[in-house]
C-alpha atoms as a PDB file:
ATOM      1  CA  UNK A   1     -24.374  23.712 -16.656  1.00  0.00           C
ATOM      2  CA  UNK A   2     -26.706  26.366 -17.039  1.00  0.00           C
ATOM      3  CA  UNK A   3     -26.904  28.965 -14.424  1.00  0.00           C
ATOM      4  CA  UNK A   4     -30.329  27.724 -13.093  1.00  0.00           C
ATOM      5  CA  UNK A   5     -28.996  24.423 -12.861  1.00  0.00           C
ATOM      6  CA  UNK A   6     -26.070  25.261 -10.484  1.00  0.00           C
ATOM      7  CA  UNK A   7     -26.189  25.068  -6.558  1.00  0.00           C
ATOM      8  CA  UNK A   8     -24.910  28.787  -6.483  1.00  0.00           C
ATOM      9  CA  UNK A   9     -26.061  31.001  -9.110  1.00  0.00           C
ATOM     10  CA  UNK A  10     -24.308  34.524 -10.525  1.00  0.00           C
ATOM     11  CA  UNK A  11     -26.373  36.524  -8.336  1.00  0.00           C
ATOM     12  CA  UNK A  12     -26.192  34.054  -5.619  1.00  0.00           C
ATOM     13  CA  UNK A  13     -22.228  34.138  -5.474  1.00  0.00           C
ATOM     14  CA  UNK A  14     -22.417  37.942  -6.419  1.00  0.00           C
ATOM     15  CA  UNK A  15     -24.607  38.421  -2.937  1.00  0.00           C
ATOM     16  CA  UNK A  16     -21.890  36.295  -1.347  1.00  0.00           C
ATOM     17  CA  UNK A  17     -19.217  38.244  -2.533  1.00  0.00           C
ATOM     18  CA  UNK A  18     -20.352  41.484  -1.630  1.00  0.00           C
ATOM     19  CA  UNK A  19     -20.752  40.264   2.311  1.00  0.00           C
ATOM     20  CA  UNK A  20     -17.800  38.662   2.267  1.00  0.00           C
ATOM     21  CA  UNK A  21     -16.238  42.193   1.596  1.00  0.00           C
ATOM     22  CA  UNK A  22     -18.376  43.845   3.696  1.00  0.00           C
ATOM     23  CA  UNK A  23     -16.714  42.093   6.722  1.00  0.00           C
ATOM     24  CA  UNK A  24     -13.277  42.026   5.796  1.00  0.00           C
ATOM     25  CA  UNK A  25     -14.003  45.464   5.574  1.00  0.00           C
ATOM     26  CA  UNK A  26     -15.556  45.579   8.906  1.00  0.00           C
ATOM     27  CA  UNK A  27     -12.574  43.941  10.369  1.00  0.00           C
ATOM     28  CA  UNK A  28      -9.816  45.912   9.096  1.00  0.00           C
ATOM     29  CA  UNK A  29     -11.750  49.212  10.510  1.00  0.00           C
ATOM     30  CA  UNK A  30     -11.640  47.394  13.925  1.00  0.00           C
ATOM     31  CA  UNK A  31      -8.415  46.310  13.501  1.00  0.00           C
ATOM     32  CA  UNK A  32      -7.698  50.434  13.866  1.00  0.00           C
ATOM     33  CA  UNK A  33      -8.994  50.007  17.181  1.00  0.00           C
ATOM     34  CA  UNK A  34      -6.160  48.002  19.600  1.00  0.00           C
ATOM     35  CA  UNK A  35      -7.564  45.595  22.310  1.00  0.00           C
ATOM     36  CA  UNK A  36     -11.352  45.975  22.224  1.00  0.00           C
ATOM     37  CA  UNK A  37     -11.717  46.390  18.456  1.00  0.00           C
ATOM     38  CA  UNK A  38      -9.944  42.901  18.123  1.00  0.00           C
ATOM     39  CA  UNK A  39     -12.188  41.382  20.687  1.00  0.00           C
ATOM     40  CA  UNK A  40     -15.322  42.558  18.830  1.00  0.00           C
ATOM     41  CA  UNK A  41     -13.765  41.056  15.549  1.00  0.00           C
ATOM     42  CA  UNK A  42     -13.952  37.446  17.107  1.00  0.00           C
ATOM     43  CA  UNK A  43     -18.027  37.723  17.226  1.00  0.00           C
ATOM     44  CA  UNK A  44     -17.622  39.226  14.263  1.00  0.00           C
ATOM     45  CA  UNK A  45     -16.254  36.307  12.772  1.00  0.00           C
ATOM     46  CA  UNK A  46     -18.094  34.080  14.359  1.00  0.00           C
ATOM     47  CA  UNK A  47     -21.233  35.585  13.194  1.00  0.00           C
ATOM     48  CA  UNK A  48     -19.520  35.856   9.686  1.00  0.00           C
ATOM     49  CA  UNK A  49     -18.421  32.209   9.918  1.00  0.00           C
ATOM     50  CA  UNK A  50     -22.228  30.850  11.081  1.00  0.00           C
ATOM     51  CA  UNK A  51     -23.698  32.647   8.162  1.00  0.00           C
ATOM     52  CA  UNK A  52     -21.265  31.664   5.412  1.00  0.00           C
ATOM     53  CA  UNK A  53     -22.004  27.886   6.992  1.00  0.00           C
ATOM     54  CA  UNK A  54     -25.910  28.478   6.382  1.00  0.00           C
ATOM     55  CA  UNK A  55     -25.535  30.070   3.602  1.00  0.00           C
ATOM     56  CA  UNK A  56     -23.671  27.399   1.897  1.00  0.00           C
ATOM     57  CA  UNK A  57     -25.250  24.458   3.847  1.00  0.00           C
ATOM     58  CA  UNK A  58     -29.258  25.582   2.885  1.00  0.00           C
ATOM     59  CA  UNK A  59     -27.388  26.256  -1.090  1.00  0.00           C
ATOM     60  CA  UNK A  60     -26.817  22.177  -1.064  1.00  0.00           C
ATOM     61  CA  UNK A  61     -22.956  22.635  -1.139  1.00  0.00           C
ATOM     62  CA  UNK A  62     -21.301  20.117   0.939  1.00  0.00           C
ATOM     63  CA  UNK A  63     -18.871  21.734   3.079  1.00  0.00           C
ATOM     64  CA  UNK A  64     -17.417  18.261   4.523  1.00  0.00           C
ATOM     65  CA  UNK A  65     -14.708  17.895   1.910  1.00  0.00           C
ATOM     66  CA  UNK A  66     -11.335  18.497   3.034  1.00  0.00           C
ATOM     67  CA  UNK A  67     -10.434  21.258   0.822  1.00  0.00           C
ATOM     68  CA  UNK A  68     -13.735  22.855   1.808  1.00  0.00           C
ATOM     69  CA  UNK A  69     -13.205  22.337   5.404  1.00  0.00           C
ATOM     70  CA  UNK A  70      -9.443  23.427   5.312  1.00  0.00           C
ATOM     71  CA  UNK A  71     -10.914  26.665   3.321  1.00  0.00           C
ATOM     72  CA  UNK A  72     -13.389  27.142   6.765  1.00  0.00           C
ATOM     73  CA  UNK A  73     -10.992  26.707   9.443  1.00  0.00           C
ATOM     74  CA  UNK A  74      -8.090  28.756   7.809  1.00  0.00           C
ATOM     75  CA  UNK A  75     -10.629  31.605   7.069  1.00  0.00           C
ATOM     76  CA  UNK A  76     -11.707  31.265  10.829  1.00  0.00           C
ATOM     77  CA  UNK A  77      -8.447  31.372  12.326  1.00  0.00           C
ATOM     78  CA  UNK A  78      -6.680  34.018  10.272  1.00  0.00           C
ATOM     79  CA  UNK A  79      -9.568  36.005  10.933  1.00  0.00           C
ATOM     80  CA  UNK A  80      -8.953  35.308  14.792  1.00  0.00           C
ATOM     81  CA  UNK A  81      -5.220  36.172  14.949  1.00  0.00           C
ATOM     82  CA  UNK A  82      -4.879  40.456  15.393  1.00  0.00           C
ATOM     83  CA  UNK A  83      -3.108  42.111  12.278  1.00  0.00           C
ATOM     84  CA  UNK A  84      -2.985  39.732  10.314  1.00  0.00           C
ATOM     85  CA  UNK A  85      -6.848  39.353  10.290  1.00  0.00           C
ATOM     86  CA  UNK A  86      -6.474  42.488   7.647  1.00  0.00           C
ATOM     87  CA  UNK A  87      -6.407  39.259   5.063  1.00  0.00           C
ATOM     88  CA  UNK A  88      -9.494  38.965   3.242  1.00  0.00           C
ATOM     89  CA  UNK A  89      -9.916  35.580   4.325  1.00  0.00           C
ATOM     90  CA  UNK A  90     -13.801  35.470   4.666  1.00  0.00           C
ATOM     91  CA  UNK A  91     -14.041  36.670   0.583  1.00  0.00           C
ATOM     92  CA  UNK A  92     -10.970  34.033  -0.141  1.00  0.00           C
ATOM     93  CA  UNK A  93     -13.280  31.442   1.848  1.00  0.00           C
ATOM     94  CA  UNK A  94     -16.248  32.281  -0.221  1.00  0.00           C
ATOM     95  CA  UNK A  95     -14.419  32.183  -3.898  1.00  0.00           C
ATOM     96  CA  UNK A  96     -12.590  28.974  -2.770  1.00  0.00           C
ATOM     97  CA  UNK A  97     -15.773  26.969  -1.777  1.00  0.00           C
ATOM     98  CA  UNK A  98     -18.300  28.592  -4.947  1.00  0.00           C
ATOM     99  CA  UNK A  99     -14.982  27.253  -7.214  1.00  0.00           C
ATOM    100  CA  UNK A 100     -14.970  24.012  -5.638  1.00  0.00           C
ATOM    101  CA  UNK A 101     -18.699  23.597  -6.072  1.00  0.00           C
ATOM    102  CA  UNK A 102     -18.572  24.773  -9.633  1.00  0.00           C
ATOM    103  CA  UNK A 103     -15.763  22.552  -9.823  1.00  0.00           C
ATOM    104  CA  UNK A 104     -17.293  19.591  -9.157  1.00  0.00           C
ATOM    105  CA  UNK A 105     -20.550  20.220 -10.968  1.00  0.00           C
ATOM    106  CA  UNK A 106     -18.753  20.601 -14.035  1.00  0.00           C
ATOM    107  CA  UNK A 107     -16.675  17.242 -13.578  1.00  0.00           C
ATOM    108  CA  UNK A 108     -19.786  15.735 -12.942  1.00  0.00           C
ATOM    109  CA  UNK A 109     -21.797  16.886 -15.776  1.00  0.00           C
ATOM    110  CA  UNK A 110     -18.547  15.654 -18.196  1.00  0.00           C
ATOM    111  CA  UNK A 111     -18.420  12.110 -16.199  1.00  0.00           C
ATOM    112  CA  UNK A 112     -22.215  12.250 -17.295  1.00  0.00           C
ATOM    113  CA  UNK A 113     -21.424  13.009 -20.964  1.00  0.00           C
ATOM    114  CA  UNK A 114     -18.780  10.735 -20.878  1.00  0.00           C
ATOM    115  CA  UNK A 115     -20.918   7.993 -19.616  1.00  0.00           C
ATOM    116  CA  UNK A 116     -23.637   8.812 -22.443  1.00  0.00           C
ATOM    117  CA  UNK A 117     -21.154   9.100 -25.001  1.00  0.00           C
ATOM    118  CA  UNK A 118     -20.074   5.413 -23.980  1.00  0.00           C
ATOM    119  CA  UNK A 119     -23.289   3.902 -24.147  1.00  0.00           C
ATOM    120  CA  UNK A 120     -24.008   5.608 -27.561  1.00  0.00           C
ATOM    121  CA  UNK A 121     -20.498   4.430 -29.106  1.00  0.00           C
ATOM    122  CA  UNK A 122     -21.360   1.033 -27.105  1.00  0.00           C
ATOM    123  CA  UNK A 123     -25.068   1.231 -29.002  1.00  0.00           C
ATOM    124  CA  UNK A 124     -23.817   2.197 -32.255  1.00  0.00           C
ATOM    125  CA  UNK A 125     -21.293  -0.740 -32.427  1.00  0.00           C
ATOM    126  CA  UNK A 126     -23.862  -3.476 -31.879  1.00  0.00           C
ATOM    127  CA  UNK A 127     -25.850  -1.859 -34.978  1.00  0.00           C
ATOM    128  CA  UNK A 128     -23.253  -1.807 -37.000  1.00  0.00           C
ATOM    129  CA  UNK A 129     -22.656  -5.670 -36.106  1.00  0.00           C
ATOM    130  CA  UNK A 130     -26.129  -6.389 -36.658  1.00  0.00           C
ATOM    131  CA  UNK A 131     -26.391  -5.639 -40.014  1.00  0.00           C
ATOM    132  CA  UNK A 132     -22.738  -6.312 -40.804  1.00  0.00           C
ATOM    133  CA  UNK A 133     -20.922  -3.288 -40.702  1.00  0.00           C
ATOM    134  CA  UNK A 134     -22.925  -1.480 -43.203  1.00  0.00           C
ATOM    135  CA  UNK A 135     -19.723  -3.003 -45.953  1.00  0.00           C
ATOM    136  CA  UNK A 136     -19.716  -5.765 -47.589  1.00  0.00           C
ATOM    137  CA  UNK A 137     -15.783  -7.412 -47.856  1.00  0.00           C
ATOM    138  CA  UNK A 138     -14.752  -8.901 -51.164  1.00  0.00           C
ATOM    139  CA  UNK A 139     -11.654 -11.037 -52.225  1.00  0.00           C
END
């Protein structure tokens, strides 16, 4: 598909990217900070998680597939759990899902093709019957 055709374009999953970073970034600085930097890093990811889910949901990209939803709630809760919140799970999330969408776009632009490509073969048989083959047999 062309790029102004998909549910998440370049610049789209670029912008996505580039916050995604931003607060795995933000998270391993308050990781540095025992105790009360891990407690702000739950609202962060909260707030992280809520916009990703917007983001996404007002993109078209159906987040209720299990892969999808697995990709969510991993992100969330390795993001939750101190240390090992140093993951960049939120930018993992983000690659994951865009993939998934991208994924499926594609197999369903070549199920599309395929289908066409059917009813043309499908078409071009019956012509071919019509007027007998285009060959006449001899014996």
């Amino acid at each position: 598909m062309e790029n102004d055709e998909r549910k998440i374009s370049n610049t789209t999953f670029g912008l996505m990217i580039v916050v995604a970073v931003f607060v795995d970034l933000i998270q391993l600085l308050l990781n540095l900070i025992p105790v009360i930097g891990w407690i702000i890093i739950w609202g962060v990811n909260i707030l992280a998680w809520m916009t990703f889910y917007v983001w996404f949901k007002t993109k078209g990209v159906s987040l209720s597939k299990p892969t999808r939803i697995l990709g969510f709630l991993g992100s969330f809760f390795i993001e939750l759990i101190p240390i090992i919140n140093v993951l960049p799970a939120s930018t993992l999330m983000v690659v994951l899902t865009v993939g998934s969408s991208r994924a499926e776009e594609l197999a369903a632009k070549k199920g599309l093709l395929a289908s066409v490509a059917k009813v043309a073969t499908a078409g071009s048989k019956g012509v071919n019957r019509a007027s007998g083959g285009g060959q006449e047999q001899t014996r």
